[in-house]
Structure formats: C-alpha cells, structure tokens
Protein backbone atom coordinates (compact mmCIF):
# COMPACT_ATOMS: atom_id res chain seq x y z
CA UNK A 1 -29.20 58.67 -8.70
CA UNK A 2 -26.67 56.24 -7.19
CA UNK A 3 -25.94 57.05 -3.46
CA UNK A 4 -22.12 57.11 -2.86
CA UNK A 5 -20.75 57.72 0.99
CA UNK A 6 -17.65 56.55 2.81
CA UNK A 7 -17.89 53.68 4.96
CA UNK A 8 -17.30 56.17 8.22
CA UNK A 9 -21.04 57.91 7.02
CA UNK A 10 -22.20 54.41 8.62
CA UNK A 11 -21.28 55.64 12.33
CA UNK A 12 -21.68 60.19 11.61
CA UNK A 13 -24.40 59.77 9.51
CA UNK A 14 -26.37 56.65 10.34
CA UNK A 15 -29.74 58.81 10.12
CA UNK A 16 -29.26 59.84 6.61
CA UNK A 17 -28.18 56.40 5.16
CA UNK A 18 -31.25 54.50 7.20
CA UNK A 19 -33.70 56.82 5.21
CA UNK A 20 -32.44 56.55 1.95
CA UNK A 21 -32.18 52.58 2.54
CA UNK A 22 -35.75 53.08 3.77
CA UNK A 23 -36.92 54.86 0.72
CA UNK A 24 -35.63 51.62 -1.56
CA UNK A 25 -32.38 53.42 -2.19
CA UNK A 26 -28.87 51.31 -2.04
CA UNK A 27 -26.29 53.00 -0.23
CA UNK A 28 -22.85 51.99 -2.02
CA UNK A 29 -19.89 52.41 0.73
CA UNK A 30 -16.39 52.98 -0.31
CA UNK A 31 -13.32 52.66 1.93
CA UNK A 32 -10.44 53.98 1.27
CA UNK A 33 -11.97 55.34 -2.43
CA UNK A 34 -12.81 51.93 -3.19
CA UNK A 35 -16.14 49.86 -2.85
CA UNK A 36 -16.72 48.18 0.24
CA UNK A 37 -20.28 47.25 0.53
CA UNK A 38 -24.16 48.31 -0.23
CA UNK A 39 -26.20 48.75 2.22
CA UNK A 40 -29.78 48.27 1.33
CA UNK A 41 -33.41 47.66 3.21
CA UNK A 42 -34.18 43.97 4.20
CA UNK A 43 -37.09 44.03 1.70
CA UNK A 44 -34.59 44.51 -1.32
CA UNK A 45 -32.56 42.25 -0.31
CA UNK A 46 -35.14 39.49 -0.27
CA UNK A 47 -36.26 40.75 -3.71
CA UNK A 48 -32.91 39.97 -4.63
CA UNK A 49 -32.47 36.82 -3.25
CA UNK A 50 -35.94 35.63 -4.18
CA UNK A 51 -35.04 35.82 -7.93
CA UNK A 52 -35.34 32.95 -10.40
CA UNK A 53 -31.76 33.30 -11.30
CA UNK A 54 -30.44 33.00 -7.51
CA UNK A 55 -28.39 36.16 -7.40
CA UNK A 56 -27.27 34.88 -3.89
CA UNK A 57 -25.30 31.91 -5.77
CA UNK A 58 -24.20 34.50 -8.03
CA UNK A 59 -22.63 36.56 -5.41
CA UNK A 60 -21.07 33.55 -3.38
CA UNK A 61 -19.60 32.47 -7.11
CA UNK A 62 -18.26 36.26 -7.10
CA UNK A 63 -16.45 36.26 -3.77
CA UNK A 64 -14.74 33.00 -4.78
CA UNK A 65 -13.49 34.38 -8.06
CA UNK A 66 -12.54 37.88 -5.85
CA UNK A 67 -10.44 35.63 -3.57
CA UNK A 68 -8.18 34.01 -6.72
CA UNK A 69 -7.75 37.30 -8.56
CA UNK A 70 -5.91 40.50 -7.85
CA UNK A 71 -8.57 42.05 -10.13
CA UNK A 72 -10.27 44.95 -9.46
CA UNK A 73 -12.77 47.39 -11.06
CA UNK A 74 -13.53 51.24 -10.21
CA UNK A 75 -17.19 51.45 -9.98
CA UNK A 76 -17.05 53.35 -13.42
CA UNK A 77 -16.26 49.69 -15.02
CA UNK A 78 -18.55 48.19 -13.40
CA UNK A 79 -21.55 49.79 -14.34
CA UNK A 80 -20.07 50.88 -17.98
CA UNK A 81 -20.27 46.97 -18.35
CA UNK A 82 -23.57 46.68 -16.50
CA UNK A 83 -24.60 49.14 -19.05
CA UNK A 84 -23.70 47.55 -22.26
CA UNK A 85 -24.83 44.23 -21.11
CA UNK A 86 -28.49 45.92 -21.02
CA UNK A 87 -27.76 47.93 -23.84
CA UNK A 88 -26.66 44.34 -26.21
C-alpha cells in the first residue's frame, strides 16, 4: 500500500516515517495536497540509481522539463499512467 503523509509528519512523526522507510517502504510527502517528495531508505535509493537505464538521468531530465512547464499531475495521473504503461 502506498504511504501518503504531509510533509509536517517529517518533524511530529519522524519515528513512524523512519520505520516504514526502514522496512523498504517509500514515504510520498505532499505539501499543501500536492506531492513534494519521497522519502525512501539509502539502500533503495542506490537500487534505483544503480539501474541499467540510469533513473538518476531520468529524474534530472524530469526536473528540467518541470522547470519549462506549468504542468502538473495529481498523483492519481501519475500512477493511472504508470499503470497502463505496465499494463501495454
């Protein structure tokens, strides 16, 4: 199950996001009732980083294309299109 809590959970609840993030669970942060930033266990992170497809070019490439565009997607279109991208 994805694990959604507002940015402020970082400083009241630091306890309970550190052990999900220690149990291999992501912690997506929203601000304001939008996404901010995942918080996620150094170990993930390097799985991520280590791939063959270099997701961390793939994220600098997204930042860039954030900063040009007034764009924006609720979480809900994000991972509807994550899902039929694995779907075909």
């Amino acid at each position: 199950m994805i694990l959604i809590r507002p940015v402020s959970d970082l400083r009241n609840k630091f306890p309970e996001i550190e052990s999900a993030v220690s149990n291999g669970q992501p912690v997506y942060l929203t601000k304001n009732g939008y996404g901010a930033m995942v918080v996620m266990s150094l170990e993930k992170y390097a799985q991520l980083t280590d791939d063959s497809e270099n997701i961390e070019y793939k994220l600098d490439e997204a930042d860039r294309v954030a900063e040009q565009s007034d764009n924006r997607y609720t979480h809900e279109e994000v991972f509807a299109r994550l899902k039929e991208g694995l779907d075909g």
